[in-house]
C-alpha atoms as a PDB file:
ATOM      1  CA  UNK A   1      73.605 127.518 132.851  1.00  0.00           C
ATOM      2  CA  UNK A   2      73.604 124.758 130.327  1.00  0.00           C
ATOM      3  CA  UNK A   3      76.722 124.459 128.048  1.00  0.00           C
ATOM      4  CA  UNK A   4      76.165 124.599 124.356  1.00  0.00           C
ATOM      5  CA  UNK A   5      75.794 121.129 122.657  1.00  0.00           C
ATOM      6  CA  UNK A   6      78.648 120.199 120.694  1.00  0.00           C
ATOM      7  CA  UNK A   7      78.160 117.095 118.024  1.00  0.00           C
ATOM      8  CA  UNK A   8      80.984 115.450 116.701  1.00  0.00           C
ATOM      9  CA  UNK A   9      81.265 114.433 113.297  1.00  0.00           C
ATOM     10  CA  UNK A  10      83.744 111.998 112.252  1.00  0.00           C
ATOM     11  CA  UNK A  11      83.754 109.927 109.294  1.00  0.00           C
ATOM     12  CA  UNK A  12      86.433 107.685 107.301  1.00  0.00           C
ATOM     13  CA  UNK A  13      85.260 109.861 103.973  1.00  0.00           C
ATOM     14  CA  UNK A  14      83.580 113.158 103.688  1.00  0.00           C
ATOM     15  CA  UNK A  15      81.209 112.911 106.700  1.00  0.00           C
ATOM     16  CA  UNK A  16      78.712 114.945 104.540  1.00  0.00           C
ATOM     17  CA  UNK A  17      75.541 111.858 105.536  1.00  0.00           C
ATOM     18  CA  UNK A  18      76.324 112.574 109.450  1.00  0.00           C
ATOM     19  CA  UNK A  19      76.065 116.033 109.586  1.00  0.00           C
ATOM     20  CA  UNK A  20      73.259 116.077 107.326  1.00  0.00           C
ATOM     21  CA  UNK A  21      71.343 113.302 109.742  1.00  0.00           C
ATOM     22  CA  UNK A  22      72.034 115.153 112.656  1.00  0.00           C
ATOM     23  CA  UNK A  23      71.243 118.195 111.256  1.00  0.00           C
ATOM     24  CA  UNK A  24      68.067 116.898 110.430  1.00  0.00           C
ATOM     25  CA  UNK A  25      67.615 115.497 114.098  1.00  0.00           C
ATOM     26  CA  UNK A  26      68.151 118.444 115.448  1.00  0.00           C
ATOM     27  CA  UNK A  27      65.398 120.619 113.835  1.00  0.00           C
ATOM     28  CA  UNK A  28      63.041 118.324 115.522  1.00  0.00           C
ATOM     29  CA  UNK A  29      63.894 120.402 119.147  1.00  0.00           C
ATOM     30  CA  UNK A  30      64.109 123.727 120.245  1.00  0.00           C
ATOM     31  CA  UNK A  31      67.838 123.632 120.211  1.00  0.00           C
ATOM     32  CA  UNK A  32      69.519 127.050 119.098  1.00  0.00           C
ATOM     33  CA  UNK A  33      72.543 126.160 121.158  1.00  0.00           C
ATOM     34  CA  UNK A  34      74.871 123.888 119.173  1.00  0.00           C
ATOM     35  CA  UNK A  35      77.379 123.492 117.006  1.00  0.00           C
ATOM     36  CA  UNK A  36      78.648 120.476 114.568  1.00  0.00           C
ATOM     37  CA  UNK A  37      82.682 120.057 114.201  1.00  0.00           C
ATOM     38  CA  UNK A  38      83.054 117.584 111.008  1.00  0.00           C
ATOM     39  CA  UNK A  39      85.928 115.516 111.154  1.00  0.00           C
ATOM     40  CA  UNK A  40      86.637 114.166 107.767  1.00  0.00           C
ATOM     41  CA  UNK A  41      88.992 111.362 106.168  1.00  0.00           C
ATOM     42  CA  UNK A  42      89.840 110.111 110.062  1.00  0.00           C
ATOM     43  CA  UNK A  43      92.018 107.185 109.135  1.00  0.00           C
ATOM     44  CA  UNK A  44      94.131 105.921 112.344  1.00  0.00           C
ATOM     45  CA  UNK A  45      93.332 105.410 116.247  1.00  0.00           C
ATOM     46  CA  UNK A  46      95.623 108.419 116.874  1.00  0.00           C
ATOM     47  CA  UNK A  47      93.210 110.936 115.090  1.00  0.00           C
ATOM     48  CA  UNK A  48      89.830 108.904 116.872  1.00  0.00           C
ATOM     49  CA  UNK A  49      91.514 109.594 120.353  1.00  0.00           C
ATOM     50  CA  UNK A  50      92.574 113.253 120.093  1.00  0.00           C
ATOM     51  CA  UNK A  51      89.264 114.096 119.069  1.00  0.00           C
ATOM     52  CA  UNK A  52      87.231 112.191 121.864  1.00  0.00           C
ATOM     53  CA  UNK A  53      90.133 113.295 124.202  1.00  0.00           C
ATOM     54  CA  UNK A  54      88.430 117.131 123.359  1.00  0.00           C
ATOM     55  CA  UNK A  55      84.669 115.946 123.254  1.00  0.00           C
ATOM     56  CA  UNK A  56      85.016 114.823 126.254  1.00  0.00           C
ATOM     57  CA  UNK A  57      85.368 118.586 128.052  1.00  0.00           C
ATOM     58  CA  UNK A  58      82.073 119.415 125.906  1.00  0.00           C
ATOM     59  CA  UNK A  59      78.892 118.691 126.496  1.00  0.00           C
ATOM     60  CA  UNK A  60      79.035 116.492 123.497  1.00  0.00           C
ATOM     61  CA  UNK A  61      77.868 113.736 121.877  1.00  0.00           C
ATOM     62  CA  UNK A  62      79.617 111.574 118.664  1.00  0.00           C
ATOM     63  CA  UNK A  63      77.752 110.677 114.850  1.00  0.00           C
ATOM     64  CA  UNK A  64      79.473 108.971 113.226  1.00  0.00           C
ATOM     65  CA  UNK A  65      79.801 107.100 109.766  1.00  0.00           C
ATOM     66  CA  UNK A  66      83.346 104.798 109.231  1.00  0.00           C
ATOM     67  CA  UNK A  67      82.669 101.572 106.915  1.00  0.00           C
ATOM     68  CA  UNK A  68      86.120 100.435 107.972  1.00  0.00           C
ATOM     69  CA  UNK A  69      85.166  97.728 111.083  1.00  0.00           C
ATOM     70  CA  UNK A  70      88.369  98.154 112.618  1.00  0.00           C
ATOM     71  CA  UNK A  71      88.475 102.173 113.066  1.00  0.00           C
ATOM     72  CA  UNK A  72      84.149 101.796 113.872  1.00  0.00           C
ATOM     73  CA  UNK A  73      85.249  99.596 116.667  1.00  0.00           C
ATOM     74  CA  UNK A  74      88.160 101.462 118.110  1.00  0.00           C
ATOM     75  CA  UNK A  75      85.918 104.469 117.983  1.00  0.00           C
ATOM     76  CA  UNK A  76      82.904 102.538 120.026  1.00  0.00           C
ATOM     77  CA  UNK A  77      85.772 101.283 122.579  1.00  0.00           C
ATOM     78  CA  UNK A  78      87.197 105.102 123.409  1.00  0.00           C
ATOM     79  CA  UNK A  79      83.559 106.681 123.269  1.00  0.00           C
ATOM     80  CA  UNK A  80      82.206 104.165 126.127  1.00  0.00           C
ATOM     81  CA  UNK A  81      85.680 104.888 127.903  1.00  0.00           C
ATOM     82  CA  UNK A  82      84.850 108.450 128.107  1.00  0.00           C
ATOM     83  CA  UNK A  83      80.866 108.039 128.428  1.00  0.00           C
ATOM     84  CA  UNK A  84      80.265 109.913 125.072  1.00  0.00           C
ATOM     85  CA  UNK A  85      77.314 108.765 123.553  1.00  0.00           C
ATOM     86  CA  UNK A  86      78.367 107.890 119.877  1.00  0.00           C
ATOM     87  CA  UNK A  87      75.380 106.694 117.187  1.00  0.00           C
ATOM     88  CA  UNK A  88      76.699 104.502 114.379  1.00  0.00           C
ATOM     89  CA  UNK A  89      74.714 105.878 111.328  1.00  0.00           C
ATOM     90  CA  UNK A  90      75.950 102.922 108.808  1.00  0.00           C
ATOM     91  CA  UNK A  91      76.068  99.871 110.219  1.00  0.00           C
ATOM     92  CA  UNK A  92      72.234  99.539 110.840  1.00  0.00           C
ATOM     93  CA  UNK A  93      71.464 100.103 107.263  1.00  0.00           C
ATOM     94  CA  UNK A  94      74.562  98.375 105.776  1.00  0.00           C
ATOM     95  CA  UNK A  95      73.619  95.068 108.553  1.00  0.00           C
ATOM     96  CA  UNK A  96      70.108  95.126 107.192  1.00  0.00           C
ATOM     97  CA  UNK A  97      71.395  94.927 103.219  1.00  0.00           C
ATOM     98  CA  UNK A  98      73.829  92.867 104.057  1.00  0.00           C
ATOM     99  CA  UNK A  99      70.863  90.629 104.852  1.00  0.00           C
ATOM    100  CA  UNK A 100      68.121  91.949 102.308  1.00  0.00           C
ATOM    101  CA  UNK A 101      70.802  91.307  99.610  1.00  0.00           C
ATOM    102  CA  UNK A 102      72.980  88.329 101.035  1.00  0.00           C
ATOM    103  CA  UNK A 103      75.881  89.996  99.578  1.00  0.00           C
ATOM    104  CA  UNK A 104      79.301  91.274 101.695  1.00  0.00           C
ATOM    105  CA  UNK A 105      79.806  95.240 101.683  1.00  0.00           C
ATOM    106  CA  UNK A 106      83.100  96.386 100.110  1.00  0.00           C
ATOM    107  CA  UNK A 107      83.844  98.394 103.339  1.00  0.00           C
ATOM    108  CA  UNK A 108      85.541 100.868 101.640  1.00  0.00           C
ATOM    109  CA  UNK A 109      84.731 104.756 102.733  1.00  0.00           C
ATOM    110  CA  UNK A 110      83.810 107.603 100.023  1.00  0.00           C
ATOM    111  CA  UNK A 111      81.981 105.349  97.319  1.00  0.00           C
ATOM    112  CA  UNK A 112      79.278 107.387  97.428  1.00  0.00           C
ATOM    113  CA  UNK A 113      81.270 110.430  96.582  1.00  0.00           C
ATOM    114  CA  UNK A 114      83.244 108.302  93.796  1.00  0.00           C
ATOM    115  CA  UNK A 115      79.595 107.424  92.462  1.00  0.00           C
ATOM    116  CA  UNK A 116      78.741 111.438  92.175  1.00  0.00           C
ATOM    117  CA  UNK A 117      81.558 111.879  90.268  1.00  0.00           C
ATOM    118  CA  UNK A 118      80.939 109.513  88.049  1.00  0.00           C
ATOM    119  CA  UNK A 119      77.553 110.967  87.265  1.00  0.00           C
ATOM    120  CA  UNK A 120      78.817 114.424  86.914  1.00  0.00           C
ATOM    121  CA  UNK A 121      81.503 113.343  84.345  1.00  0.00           C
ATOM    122  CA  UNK A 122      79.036 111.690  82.093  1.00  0.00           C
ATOM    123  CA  UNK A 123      76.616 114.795  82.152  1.00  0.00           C
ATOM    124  CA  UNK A 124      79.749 116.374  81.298  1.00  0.00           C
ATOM    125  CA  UNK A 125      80.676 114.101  78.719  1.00  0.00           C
ATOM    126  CA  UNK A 126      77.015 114.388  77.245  1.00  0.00           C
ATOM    127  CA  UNK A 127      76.877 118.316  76.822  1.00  0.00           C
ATOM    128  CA  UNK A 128      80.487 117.947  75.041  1.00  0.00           C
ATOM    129  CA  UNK A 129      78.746 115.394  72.512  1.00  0.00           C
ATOM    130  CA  UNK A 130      75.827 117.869  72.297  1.00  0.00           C
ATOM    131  CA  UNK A 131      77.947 121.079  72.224  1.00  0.00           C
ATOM    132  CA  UNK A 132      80.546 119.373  69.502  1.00  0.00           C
ATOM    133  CA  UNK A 133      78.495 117.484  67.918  1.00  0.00           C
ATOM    134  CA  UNK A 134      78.546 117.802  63.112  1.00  0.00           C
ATOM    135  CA  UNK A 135      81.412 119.622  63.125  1.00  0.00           C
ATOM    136  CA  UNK A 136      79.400 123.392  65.171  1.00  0.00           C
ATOM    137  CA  UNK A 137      82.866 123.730  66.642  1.00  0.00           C
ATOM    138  CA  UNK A 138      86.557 123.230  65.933  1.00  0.00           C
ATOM    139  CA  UNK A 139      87.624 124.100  68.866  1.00  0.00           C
ATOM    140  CA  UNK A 140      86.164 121.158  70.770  1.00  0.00           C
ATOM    141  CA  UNK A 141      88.738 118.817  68.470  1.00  0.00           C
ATOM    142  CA  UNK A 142      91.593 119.472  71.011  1.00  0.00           C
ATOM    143  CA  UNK A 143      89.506 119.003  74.076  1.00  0.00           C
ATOM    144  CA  UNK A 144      87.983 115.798  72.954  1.00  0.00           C
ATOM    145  CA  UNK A 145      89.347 112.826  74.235  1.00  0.00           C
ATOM    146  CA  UNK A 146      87.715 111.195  70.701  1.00  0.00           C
ATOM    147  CA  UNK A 147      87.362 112.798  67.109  1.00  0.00           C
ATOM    148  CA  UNK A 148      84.878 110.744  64.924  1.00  0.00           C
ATOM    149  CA  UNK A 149      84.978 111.710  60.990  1.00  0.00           C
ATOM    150  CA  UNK A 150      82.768 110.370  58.463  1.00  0.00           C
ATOM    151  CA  UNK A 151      80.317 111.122  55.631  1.00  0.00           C
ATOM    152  CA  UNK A 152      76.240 112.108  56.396  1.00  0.00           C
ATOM    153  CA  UNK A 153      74.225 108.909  58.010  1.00  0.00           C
ATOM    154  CA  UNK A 154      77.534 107.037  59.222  1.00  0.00           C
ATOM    155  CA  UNK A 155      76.443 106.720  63.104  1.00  0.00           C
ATOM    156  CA  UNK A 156      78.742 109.773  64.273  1.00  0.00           C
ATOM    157  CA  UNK A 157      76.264 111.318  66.527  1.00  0.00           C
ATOM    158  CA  UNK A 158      74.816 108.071  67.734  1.00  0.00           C
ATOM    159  CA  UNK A 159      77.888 106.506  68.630  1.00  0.00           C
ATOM    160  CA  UNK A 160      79.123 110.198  70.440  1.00  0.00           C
ATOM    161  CA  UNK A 161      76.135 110.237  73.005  1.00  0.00           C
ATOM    162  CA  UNK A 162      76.832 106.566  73.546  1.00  0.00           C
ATOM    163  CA  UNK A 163      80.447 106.738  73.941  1.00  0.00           C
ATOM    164  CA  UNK A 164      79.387 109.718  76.059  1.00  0.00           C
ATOM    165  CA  UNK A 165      77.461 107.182  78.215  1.00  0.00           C
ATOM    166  CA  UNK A 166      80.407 106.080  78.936  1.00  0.00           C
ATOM    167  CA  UNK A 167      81.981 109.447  80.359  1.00  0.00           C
ATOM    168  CA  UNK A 168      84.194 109.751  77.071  1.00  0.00           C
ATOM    169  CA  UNK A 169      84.172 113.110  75.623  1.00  0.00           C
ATOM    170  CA  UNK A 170      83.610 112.650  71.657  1.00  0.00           C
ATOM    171  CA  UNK A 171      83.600 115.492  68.890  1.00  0.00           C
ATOM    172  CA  UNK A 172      82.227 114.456  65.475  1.00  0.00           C
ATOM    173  CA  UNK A 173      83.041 115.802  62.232  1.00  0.00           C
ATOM    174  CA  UNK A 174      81.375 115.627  59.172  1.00  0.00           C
ATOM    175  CA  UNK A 175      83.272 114.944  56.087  1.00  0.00           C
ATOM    176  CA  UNK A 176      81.759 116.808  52.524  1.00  0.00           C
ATOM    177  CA  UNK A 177      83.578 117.028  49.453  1.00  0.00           C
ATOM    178  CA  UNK A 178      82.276 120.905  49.022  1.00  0.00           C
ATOM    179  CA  UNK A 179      83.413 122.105  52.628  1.00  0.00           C
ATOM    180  CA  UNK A 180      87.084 122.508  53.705  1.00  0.00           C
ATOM    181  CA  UNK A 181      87.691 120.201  56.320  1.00  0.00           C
ATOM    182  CA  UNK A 182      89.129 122.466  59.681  1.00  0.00           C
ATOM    183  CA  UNK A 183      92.594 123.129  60.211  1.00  0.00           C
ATOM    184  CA  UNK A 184      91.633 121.613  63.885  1.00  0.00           C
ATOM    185  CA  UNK A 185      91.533 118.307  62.348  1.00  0.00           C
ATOM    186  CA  UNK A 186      94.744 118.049  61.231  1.00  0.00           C
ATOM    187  CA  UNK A 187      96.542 119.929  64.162  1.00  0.00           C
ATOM    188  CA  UNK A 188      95.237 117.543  66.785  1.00  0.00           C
ATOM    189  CA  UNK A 189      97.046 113.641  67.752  1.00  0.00           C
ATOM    190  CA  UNK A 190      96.257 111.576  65.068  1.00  0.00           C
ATOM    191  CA  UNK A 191      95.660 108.718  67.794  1.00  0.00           C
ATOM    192  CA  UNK A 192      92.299 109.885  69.130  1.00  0.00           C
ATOM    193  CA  UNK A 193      90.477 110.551  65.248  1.00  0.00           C
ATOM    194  CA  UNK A 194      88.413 107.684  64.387  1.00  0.00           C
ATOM    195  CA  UNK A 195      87.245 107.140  60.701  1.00  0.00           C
ATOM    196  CA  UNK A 196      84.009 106.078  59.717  1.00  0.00           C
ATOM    197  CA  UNK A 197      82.633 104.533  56.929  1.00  0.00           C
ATOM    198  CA  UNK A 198      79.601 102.248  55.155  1.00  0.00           C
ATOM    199  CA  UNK A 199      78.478  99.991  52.299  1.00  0.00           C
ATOM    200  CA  UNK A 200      77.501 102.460  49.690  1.00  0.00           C
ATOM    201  CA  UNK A 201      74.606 100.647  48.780  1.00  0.00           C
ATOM    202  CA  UNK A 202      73.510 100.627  52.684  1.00  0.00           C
ATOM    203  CA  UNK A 203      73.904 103.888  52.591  1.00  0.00           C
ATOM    204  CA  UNK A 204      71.735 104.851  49.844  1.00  0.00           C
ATOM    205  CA  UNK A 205      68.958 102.726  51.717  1.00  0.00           C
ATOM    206  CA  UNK A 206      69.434 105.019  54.848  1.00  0.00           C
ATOM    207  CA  UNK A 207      69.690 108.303  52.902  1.00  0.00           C
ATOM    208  CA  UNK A 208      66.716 107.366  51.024  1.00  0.00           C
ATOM    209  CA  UNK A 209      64.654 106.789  54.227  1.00  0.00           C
ATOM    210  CA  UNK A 210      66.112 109.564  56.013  1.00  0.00           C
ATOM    211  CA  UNK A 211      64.479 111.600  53.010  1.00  0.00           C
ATOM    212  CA  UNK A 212      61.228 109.745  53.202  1.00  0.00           C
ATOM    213  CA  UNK A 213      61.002 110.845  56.664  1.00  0.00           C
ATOM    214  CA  UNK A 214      61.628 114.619  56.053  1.00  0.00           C
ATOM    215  CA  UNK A 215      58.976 114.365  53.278  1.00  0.00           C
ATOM    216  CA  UNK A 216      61.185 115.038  50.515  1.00  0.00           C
ATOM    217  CA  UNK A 217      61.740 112.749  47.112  1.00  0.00           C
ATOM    218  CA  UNK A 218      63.989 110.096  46.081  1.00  0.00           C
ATOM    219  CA  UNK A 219      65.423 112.772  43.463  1.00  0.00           C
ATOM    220  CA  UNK A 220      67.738 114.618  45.658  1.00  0.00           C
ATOM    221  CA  UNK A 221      71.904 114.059  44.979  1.00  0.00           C
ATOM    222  CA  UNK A 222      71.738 113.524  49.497  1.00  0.00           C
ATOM    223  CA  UNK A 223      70.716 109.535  48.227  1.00  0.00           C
ATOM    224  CA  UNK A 224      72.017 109.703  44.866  1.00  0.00           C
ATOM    225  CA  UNK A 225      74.326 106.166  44.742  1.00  0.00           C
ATOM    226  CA  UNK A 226      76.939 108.176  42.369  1.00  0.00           C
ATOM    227  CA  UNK A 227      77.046 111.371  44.447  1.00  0.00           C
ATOM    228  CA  UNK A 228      77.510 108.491  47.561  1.00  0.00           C
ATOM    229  CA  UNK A 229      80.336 107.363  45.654  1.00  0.00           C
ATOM    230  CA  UNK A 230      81.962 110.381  45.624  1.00  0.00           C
ATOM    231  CA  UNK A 231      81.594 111.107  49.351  1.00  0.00           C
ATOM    232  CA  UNK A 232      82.773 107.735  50.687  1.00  0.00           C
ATOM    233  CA  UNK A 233      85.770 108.410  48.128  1.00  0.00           C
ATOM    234  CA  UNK A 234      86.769 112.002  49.425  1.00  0.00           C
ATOM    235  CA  UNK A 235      86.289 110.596  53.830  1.00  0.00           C
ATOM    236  CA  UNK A 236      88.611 107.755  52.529  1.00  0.00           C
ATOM    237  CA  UNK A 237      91.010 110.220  51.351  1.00  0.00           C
ATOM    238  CA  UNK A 238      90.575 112.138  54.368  1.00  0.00           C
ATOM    239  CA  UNK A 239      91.152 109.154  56.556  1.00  0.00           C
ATOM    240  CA  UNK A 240      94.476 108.195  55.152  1.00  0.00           C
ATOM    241  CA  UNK A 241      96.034 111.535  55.305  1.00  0.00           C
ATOM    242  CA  UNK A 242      94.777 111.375  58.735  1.00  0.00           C
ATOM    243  CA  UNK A 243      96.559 108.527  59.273  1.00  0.00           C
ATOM    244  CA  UNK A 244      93.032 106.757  61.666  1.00  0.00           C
ATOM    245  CA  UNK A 245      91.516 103.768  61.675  1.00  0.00           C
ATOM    246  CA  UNK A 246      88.517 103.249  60.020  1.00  0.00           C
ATOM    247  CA  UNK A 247      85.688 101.284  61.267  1.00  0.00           C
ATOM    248  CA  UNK A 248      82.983  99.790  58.479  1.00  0.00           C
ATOM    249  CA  UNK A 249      79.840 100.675  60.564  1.00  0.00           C
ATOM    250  CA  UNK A 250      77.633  98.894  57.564  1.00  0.00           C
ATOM    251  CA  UNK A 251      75.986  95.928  59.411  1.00  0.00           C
ATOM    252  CA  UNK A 252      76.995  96.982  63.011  1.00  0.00           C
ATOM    253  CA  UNK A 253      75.167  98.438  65.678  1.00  0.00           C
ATOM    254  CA  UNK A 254      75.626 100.792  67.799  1.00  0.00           C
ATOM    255  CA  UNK A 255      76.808  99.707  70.877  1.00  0.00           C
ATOM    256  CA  UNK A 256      79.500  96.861  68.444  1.00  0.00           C
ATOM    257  CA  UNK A 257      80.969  99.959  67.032  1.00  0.00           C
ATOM    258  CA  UNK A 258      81.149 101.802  70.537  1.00  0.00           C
ATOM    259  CA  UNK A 259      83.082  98.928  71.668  1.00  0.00           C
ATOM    260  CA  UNK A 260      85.686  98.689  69.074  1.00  0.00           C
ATOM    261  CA  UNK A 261      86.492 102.210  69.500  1.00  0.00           C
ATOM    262  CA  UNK A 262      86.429 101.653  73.492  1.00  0.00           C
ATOM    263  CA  UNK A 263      88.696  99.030  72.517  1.00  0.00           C
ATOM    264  CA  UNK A 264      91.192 100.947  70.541  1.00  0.00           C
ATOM    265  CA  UNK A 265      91.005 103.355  73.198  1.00  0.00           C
ATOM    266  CA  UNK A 266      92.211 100.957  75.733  1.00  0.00           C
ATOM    267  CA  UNK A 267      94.908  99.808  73.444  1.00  0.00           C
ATOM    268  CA  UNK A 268      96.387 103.204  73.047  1.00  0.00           C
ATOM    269  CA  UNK A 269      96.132 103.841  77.131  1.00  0.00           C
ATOM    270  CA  UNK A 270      98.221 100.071  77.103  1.00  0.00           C
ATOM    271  CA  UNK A 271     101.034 101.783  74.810  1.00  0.00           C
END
C-alpha cells in the first residue's frame, strides 16, 4: 500500500505562494492522499536540515520559495543529499525579470506581504477620511493621526483623501462662527491640528462658483466678501487658541499643501 504524499512547504516568509501552487498542482490528479506541512520564516541551515532530516522518512517531496541565495542553496544541497525532489518556485520567475527588467532583486523575503499591508492601511486610511470627514464625528479627532480646521471651500476634504493616499489618517473640521466648535478639538495634542486658511478675495471667487454650480445666485451671505471676512476672522481666532500652524492654501495646490503638512509631520516624528 502506497504511503500518503507528504509536501513540504518551506519558505524564508509566509510560504502562503507555495502552498497555494502546489495546491493548485495537485487538483490536476486524482490525489486524495496528501497532506501539506508549511514551514514558515525558516531562517538558518539548522531549521532546513531538521525538516529534510523528517521528509526524508515520508514519501515526500519539497516546494519551496526562499529569495535569500544562500539558505535556497543550502536547501538544494541537503534535498539532493537525501534524494527529495525540491521545486524552486521563485527563482525561475525572479531569473526571467531579472532579465526582462535588467534590474537586481532586493532578495529580501515577505515584500509581498509588506506590500498588502500597505494597501490595507491606505483603504483604512481612506474610510477614516470618508467616515470623519466636515466635522460628522468628534470622536474621530483622537484617533486621527491629523486634524485639519478651516472655514467652507479651504481644501479640507481634498487634502484628507490625499493625505489619506498616503496611509495618514486625517479628520477635518469645519470652522463657522454660528456652531460651537467640539470640545474634541481642544482636548486632543495640539501638534497634530493643522489650520487652514485663504485669500478672501479667492475665496469669494470659489464660493461664488461653487454656487453657480448648485444653481443658486450670487445673493447668498455663503459668497458674500463681508460675511467671508467674518469667517476667516473667527478660524484665525480658532487657530491661535489652538496653538497650529496655519497653512495659506490660496494659490497652492493640492498635492503643495499635502506636502507641507507631510512635512511638518516628519518634523514632529524628528522631535
Amino acid at each position: 500500500m502506497n504511503r500518503s504524499l507528504v509536501v513540504y512547504v518551506i519558505s524564508d516568509s509566509i510560504g502562503e505562494t507555495g502552498e497555494q501552487v502546489i495546491k493548485a498542482a495537485i487538483s490536476q490528479f486524482q490525489c486524495e492522499d496528501y497532506e501539506i506541512r508549511r514551514f514558515s520564516y525558516v531562517a538558518d541551515e539548522e531549521q532546513i536540515i531538521e525538516i529534510l532530516n523528517e521528509a526524508k522518512n515520508e514519501k515526500s517531496m519539497i516546494v519551496f520559495t526562499m529569495v535569500i541565495p544562500s539558505l535556497r542553496k543550502i536547501l538544494i544541497e541537503h534535498a539532493n543529499e537525501h534524494k527529495i525532489i525540491a521545486v524552486d518556485i521563485m527563482t525561475p520567475l525572479i531569473d526571467a525579470l531579472k532579465i526582462v527588467l535588467e534590474d537586481t532583486p532586493k532578495n529580501e523575503p515577505g515584500l509581498i506581504r509588506k506590500l498588502d499591508e500597505q494597501y490595507f492601511k491606505k483603504v483604512e486610511a481612506i474610510e477614516f477620511a470618508v467616515k470623519y470627514d466636515d466635522g460628522k464625528d468628534p470622536r474621530g479627532l483622537a484617533k486621527s493621526d491629523i486634524v485639519l480646521i478651516g472655514v467652507s471651500r479651504t481644501s479640507k476634504t481634498p487634502l484628507s483623501m490625499y493625505l489619506a493616499h498616503k496611509n495618514i489618517k486625517v479628520a477635518n473640521v469645519p470652522l463657522v462662527p454660528e456652531v460651537p466648535v467640539s470640545d474634541e478639538l481642544f482636548k486632543i495634542n495640539a501638534k497634530k491640528i493643522i489650520g487652514l486658511t485663504t485669500n478672501p478675495i479667492k475665496l469669494n471667487e470659489i464660493r461664488q462658483e461653487r454656487l453657480k454650480a448648485l444653481g443658486l445666485g450670487n445673493e447668498a451671505s455663503y459668497a458674500n466678501l463681508n460675511r467671508i471676512l467674518e469667517e476667516l476672522d473667527y478660524a484665525e481666532k480658532i487657530m491661535k487658541k489652538v496653538g497650529c500652524p496655519i497653512i495659506d492654501v490660496s494659490n497652492k495646490a493640492i498635492e503643495e499643501s499635502a506636502n507641507i503638512i507631510i512635512d511638518i509631520i516628519k518634523e514632529r516624528k524628528g522631535m
